[in-house]
C-alpha atoms as a PDB file:
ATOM      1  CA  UNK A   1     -40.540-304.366  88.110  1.00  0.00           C
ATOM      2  CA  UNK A   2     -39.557-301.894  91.586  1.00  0.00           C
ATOM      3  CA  UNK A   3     -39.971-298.638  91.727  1.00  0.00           C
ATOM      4  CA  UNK A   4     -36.117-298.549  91.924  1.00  0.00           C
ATOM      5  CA  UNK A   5     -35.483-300.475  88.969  1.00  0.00           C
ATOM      6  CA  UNK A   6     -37.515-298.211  87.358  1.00  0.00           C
ATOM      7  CA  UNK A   7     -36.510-295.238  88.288  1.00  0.00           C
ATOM      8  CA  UNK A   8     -32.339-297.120  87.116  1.00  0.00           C
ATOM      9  CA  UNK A   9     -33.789-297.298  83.699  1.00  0.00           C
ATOM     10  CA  UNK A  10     -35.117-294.148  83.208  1.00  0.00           C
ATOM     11  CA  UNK A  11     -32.134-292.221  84.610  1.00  0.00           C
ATOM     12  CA  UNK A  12     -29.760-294.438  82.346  1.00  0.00           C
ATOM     13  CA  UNK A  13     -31.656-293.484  79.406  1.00  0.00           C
ATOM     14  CA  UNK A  14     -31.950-290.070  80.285  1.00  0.00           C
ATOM     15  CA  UNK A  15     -28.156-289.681  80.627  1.00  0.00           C
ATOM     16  CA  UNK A  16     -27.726-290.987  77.073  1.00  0.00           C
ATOM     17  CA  UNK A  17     -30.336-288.685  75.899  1.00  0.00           C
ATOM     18  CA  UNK A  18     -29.290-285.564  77.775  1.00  0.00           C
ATOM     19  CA  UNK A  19     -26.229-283.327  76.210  1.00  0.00           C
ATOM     20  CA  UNK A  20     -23.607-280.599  77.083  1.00  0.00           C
ATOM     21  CA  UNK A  21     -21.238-278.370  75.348  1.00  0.00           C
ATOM     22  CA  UNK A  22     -18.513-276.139  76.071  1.00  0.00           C
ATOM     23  CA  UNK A  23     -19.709-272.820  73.637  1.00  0.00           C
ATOM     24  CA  UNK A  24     -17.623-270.566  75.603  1.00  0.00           C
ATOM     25  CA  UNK A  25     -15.243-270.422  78.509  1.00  0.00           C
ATOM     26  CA  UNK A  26     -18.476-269.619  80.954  1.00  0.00           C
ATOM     27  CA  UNK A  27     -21.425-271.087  78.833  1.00  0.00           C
ATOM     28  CA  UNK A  28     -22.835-274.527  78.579  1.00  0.00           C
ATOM     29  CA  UNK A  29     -25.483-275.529  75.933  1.00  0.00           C
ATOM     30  CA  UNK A  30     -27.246-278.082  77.290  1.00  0.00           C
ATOM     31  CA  UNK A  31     -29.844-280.177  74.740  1.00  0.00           C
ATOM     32  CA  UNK A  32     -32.820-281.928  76.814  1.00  0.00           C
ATOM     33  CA  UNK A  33     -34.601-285.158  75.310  1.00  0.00           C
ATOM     34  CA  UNK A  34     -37.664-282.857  74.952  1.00  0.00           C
ATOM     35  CA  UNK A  35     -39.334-281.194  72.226  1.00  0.00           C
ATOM     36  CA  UNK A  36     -41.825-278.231  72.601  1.00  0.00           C
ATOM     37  CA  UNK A  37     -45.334-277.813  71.351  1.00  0.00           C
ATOM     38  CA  UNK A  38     -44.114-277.196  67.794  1.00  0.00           C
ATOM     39  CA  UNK A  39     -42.031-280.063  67.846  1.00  0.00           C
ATOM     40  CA  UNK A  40     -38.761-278.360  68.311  1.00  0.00           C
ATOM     41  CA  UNK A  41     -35.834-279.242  70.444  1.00  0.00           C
ATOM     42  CA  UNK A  42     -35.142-277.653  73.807  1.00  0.00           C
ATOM     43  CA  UNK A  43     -32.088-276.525  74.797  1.00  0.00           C
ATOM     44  CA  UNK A  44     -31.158-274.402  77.698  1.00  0.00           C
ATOM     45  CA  UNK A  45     -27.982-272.821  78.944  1.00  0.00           C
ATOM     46  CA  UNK A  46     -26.085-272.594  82.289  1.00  0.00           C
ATOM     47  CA  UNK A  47     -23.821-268.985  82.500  1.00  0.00           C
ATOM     48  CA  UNK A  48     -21.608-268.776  85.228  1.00  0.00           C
ATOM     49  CA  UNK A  49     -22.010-265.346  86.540  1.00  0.00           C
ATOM     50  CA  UNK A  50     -18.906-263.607  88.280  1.00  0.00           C
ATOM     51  CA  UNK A  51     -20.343-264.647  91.874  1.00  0.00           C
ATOM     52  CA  UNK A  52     -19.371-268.077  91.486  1.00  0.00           C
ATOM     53  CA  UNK A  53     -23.220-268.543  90.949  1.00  0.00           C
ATOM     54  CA  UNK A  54     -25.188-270.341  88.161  1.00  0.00           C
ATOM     55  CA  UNK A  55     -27.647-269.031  85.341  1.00  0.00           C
ATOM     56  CA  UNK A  56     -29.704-271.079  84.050  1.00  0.00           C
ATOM     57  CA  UNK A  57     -31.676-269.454  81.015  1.00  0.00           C
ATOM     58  CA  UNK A  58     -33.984-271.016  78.077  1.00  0.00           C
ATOM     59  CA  UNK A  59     -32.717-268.001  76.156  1.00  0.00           C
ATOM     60  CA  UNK A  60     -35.878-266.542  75.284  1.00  0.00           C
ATOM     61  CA  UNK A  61     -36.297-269.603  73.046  1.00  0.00           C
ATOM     62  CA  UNK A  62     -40.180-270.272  74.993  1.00  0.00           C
ATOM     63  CA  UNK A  63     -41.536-267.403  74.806  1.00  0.00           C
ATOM     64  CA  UNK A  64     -40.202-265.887  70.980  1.00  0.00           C
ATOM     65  CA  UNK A  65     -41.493-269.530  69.842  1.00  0.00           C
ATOM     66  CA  UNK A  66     -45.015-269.374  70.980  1.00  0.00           C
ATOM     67  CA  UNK A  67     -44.995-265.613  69.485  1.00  0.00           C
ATOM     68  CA  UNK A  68     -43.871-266.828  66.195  1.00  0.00           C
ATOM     69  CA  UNK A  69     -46.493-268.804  66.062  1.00  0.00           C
ATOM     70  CA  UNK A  70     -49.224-266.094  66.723  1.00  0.00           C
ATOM     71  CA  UNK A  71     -49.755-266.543  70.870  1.00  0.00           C
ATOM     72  CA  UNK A  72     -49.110-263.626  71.785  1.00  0.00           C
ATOM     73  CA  UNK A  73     -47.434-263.557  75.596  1.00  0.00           C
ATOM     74  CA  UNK A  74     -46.308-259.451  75.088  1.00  0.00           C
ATOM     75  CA  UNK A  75     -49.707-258.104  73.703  1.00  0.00           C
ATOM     76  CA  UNK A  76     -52.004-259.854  76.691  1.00  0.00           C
ATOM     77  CA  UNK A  77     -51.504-258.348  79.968  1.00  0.00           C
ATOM     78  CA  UNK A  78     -53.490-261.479  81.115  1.00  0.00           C
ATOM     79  CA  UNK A  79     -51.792-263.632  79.858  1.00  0.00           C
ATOM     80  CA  UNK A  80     -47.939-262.064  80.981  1.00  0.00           C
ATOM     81  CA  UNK A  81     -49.686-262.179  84.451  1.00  0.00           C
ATOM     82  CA  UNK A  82     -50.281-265.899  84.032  1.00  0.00           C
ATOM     83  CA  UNK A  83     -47.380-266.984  82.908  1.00  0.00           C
ATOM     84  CA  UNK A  84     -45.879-264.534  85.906  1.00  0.00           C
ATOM     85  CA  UNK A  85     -47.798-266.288  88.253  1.00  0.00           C
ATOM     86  CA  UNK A  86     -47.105-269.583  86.952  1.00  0.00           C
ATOM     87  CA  UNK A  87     -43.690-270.198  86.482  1.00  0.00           C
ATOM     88  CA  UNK A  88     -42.740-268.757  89.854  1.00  0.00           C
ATOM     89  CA  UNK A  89     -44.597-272.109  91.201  1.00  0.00           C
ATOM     90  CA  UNK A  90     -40.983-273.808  89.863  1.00  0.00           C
ATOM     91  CA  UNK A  91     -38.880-270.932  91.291  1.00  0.00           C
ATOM     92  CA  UNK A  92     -38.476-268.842  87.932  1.00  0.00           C
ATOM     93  CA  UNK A  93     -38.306-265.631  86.962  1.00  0.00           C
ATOM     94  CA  UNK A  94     -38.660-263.855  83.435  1.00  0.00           C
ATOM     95  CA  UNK A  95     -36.553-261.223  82.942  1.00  0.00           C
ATOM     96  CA  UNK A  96     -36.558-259.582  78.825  1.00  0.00           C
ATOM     97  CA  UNK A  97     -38.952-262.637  77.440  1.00  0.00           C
ATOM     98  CA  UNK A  98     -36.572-265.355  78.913  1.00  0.00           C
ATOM     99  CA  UNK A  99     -37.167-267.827  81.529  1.00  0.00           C
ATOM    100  CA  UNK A 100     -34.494-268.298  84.129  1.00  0.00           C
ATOM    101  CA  UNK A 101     -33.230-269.087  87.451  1.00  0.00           C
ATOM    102  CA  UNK A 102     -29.543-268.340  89.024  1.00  0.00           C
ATOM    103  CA  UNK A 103     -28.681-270.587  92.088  1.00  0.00           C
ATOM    104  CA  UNK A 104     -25.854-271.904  93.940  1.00  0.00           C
ATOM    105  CA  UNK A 105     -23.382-274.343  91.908  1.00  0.00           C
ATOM    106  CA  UNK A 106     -24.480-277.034  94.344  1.00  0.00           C
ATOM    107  CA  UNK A 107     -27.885-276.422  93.661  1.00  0.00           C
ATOM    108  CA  UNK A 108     -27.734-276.626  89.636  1.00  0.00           C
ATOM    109  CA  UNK A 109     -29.339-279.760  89.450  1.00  0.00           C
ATOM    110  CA  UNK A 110     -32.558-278.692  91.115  1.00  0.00           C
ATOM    111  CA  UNK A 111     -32.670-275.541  89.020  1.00  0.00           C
ATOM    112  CA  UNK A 112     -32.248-277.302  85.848  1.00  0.00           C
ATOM    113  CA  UNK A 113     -35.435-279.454  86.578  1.00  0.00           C
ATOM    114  CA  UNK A 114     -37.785-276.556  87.679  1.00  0.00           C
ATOM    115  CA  UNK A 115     -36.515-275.172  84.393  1.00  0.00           C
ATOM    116  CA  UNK A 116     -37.217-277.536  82.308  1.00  0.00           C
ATOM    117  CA  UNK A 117     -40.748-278.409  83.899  1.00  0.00           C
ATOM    118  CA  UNK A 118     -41.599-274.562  83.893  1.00  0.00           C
ATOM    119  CA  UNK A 119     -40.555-274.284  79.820  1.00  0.00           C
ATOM    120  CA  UNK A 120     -42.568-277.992  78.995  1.00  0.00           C
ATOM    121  CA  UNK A 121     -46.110-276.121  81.554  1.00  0.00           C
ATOM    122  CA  UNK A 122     -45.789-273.251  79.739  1.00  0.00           C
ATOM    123  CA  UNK A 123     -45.779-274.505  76.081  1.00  0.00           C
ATOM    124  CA  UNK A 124     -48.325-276.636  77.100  1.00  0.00           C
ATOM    125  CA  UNK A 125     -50.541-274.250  78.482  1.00  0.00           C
ATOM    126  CA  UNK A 126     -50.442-271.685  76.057  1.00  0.00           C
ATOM    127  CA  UNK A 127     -50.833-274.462  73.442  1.00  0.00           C
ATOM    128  CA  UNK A 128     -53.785-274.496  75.454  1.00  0.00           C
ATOM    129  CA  UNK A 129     -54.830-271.256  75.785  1.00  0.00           C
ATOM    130  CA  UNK A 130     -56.051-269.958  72.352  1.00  0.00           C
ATOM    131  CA  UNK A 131     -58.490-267.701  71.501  1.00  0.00           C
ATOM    132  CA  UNK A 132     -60.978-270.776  71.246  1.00  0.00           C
ATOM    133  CA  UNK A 133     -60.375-272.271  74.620  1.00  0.00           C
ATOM    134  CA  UNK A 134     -62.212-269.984  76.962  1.00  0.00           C
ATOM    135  CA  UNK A 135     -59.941-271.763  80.336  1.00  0.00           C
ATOM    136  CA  UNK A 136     -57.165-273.335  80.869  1.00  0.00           C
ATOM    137  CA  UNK A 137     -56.678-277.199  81.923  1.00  0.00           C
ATOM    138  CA  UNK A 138     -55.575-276.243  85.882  1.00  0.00           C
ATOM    139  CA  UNK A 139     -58.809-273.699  85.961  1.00  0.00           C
ATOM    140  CA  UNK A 140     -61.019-276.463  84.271  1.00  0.00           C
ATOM    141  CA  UNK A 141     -59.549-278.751  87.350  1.00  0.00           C
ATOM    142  CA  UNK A 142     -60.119-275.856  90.042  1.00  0.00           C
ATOM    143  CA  UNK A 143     -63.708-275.347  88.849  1.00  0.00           C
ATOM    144  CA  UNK A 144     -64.234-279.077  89.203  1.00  0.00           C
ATOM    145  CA  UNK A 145     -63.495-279.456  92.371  1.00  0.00           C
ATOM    146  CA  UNK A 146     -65.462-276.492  93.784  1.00  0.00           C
ATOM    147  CA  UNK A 147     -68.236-277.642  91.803  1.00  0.00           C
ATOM    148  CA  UNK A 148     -68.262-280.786  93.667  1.00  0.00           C
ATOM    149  CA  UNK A 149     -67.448-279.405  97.098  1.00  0.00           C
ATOM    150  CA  UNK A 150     -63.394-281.113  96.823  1.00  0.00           C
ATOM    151  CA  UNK A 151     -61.460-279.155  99.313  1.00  0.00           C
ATOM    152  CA  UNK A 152     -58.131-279.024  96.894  1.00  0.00           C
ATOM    153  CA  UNK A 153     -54.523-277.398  97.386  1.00  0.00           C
ATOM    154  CA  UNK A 154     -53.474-276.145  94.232  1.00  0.00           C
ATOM    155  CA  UNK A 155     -49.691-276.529  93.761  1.00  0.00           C
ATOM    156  CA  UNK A 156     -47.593-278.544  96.321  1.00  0.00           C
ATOM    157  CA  UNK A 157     -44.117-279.686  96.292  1.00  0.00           C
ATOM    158  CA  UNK A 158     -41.557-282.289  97.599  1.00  0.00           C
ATOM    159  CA  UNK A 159     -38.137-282.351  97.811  1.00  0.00           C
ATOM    160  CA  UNK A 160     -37.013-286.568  96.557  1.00  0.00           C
ATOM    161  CA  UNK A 161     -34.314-288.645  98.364  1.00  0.00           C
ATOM    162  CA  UNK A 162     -32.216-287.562  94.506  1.00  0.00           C
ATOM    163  CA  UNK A 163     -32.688-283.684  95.947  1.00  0.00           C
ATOM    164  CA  UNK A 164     -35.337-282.887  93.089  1.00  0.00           C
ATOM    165  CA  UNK A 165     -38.125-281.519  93.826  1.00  0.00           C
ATOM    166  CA  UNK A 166     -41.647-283.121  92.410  1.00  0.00           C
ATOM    167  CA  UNK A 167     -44.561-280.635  91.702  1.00  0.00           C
ATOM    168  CA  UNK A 168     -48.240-281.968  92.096  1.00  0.00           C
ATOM    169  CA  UNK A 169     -50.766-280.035  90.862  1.00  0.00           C
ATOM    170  CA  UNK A 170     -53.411-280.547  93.491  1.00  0.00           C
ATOM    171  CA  UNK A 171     -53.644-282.490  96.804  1.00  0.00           C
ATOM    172  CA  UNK A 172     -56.648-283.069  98.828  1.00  0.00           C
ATOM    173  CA  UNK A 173     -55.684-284.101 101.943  1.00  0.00           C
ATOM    174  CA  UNK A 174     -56.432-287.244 104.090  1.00  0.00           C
ATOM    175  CA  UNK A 175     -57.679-287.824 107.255  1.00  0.00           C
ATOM    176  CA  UNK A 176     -57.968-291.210 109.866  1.00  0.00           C
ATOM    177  CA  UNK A 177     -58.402-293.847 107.337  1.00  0.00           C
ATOM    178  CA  UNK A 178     -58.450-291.644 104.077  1.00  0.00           C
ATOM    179  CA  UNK A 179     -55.613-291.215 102.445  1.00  0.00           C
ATOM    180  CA  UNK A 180     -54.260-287.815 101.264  1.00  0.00           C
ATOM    181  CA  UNK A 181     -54.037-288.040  97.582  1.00  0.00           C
ATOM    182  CA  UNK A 182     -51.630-286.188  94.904  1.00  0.00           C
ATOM    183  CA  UNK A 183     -52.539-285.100  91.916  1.00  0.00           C
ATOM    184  CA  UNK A 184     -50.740-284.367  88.325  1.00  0.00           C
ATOM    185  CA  UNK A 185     -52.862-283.232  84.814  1.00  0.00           C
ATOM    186  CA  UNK A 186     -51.632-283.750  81.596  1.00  0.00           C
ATOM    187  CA  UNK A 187     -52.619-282.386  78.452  1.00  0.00           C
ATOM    188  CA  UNK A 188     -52.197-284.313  75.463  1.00  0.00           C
ATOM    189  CA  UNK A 189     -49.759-282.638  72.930  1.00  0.00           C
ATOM    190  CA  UNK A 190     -46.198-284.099  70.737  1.00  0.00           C
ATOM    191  CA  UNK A 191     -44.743-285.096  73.758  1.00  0.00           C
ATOM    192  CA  UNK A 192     -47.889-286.675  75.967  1.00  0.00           C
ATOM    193  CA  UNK A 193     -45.374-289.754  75.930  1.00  0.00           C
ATOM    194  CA  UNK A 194     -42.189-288.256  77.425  1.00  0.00           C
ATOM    195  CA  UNK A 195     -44.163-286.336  79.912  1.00  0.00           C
ATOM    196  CA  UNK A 196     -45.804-288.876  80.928  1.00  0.00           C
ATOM    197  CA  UNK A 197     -43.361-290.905  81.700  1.00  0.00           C
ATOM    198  CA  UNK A 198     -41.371-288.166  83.479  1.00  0.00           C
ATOM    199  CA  UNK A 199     -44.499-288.017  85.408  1.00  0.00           C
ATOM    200  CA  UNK A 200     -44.553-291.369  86.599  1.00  0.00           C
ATOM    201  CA  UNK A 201     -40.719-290.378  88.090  1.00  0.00           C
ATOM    202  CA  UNK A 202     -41.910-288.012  89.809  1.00  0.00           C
ATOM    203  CA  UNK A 203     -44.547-289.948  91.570  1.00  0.00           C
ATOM    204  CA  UNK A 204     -41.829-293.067  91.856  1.00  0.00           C
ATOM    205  CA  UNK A 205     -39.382-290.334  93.490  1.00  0.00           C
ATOM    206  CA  UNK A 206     -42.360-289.126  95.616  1.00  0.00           C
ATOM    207  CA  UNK A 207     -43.496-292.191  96.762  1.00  0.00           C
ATOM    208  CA  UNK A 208     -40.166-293.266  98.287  1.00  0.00           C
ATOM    209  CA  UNK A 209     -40.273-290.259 100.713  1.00  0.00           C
ATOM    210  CA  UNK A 210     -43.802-290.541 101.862  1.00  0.00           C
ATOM    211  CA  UNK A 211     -44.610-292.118 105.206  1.00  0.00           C
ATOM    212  CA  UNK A 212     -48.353-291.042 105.340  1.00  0.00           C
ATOM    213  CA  UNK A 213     -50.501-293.209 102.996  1.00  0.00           C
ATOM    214  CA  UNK A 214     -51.140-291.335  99.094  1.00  0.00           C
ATOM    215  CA  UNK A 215     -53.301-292.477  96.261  1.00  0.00           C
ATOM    216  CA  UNK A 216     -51.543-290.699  93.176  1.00  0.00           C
ATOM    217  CA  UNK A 217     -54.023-289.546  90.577  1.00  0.00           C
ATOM    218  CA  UNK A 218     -53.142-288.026  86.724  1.00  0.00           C
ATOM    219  CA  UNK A 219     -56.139-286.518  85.263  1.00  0.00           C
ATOM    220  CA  UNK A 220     -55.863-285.992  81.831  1.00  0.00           C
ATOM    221  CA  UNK A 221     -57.377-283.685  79.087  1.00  0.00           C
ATOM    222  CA  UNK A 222     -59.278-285.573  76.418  1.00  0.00           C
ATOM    223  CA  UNK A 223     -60.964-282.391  74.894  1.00  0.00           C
ATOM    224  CA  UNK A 224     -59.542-280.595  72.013  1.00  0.00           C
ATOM    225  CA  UNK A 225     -59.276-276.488  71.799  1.00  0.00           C
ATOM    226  CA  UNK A 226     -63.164-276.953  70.518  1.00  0.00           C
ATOM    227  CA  UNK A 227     -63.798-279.362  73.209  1.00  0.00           C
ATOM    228  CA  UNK A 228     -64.163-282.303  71.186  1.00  0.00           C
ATOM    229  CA  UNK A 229     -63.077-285.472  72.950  1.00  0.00           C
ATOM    230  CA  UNK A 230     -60.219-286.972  71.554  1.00  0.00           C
ATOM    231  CA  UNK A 231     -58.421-290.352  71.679  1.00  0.00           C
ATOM    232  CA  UNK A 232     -55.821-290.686  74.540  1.00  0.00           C
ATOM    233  CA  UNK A 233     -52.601-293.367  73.452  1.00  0.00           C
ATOM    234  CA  UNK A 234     -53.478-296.424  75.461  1.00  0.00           C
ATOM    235  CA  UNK A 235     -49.790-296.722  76.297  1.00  0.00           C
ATOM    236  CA  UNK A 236     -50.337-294.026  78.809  1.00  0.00           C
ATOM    237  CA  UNK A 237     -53.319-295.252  80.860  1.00  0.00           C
ATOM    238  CA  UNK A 238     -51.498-298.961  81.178  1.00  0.00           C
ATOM    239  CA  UNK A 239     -48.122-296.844  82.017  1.00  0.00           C
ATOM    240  CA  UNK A 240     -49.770-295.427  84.962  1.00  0.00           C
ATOM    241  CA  UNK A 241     -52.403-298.239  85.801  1.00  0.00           C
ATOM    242  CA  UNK A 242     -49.729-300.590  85.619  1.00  0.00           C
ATOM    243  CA  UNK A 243     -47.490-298.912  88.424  1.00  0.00           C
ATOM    244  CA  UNK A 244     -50.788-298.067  90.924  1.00  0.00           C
ATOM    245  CA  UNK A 245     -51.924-294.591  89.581  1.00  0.00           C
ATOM    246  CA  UNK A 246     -54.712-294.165  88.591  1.00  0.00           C
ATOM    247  CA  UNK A 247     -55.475-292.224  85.344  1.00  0.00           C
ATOM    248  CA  UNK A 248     -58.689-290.315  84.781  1.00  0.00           C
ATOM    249  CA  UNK A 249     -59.671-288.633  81.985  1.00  0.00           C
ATOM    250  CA  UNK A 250     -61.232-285.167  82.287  1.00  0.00           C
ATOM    251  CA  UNK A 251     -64.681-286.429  80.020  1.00  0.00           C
ATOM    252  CA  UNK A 252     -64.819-289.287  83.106  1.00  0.00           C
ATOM    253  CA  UNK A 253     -63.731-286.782  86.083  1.00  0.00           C
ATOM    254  CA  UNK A 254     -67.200-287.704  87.614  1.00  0.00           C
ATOM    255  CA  UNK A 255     -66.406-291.148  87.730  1.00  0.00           C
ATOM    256  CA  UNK A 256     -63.930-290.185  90.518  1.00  0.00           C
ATOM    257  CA  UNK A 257     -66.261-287.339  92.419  1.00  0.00           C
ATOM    258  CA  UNK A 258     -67.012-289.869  95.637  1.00  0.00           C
ATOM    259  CA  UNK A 259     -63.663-291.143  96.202  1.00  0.00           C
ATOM    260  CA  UNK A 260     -61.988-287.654  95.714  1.00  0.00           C
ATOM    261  CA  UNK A 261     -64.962-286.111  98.217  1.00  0.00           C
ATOM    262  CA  UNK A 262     -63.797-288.383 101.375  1.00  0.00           C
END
């Protein structure tokens, strides 16, 4: 299997997956093959706004779910400052407790991926962030690589030959015969299949536009909120270690401290 063929299968499925309805003359419901933390659908909405322009809106749904469910986002001015600071990596605001982004018509595609990556990071890390966990996954990540003298770039971006653009959560750059590598995390959670696999698009996508050599990494976290390891689907490592990226979970991080330091 190519990265193209690949990349033709997932698309195909995706577009049976994906959804979109008409619910009034200037508002389209769109239903995502994702669920959220709590298991729940996602749906998001595209409102044509009187400029010709496009907004693109979860609703509210993100952010009323993870208070139903006692994380507070309102009552924490830390936490409204993270989740500020987060989501405007993907280019979105939030405006009255929703998450959204108005763009050109042209551009709608884009927009509906940063939304959908922003809503799936911020379940995920809030999910994360309980009153038991004193840090989240990224700052675990961060503190790693300081620890070990890894000269890291949180939060990079490219634009795909599809006009997407790919996140990475980290890259530590190459140099002469090093090459730069890109990294993802993941966090283990109802949809650590899905994601995972919309991961390994990303790098696919990514790796058709990059001239410069690029080892692609995907740490992922194999602690529980108590930080109790915990078993990670064996699916996932052969998903990535079969298409040359290279999995590492966080309780083996050091495993990878030499080659990461070149």
């Amino acid at each position: 299997m190519n990265a193209k063929e690949l990349s033709d299968v997932y698309i195909k499925w995706y577009k049976k997956q994906i959804s979109f309805e008409n619910i009034k003359d200037n508002i389209v419901q769109i239903d995502l093959p994702f669920t959220d933390s709590f298991n729940d659908e996602i749906a998001i909405y595209a409102i044509e706004e009187s400029d010709g322009r496009i907004r693109l809106t979860d609703d509210g749904w993100t952010i009323n779910g993870l208070e139903e469910h006692g994380i507070s986002i309102n009552r924490s001015k830390n936490r409204k400052i993270i989740l500020n600071k987060q989501v405007k990596n993907y280019g979105i605001d939030v405006v009255d407790d929703e998450l959204t982004i108005t763009v050109e018509s042209d551009k709608f595609p884009e927009a509906k991926h940063r939304l959908l990556q922003a809503i799936l990071f911020v379940n995920d890390m809030f999910m994360l962030a309980s009153p038991n966990i004193s840090k989240l996954f990224i700052d675990d990540m961060k503190l790693f690589f300081e620890t070990n003298n890894i000269r890291a770039t949180q939060g990079v971006s490219f634009m795909g030959n599809s006009g997407l653009t790919h996140k990475f959560d980290f890259l530590i750059s190459g140099f002469k015969e090093i090459p730069t590598r890109l990294i993802k995390t993941l966090s283990l959670s109802n949809n650590d299949t899905v994601i995972a696999k919309a991961i390994l698009t990303d790098i696919t996508q990514t790796r058709m536009i990059r001239d410069n050599p690029t080892n692609y990494y995907v740490f992922i976290n194999d602690l529980d909120k108590n930080k109790q390891k915990i078993n990670v689907n064996p699916d996932i490592i052969s998903l990535f270690s079969q298409n040359g990226i290279k999995p590492v979970k966080y309780t083996e991080r050091n495993t990878v401290v030499k080659e990461l330091s070149a």
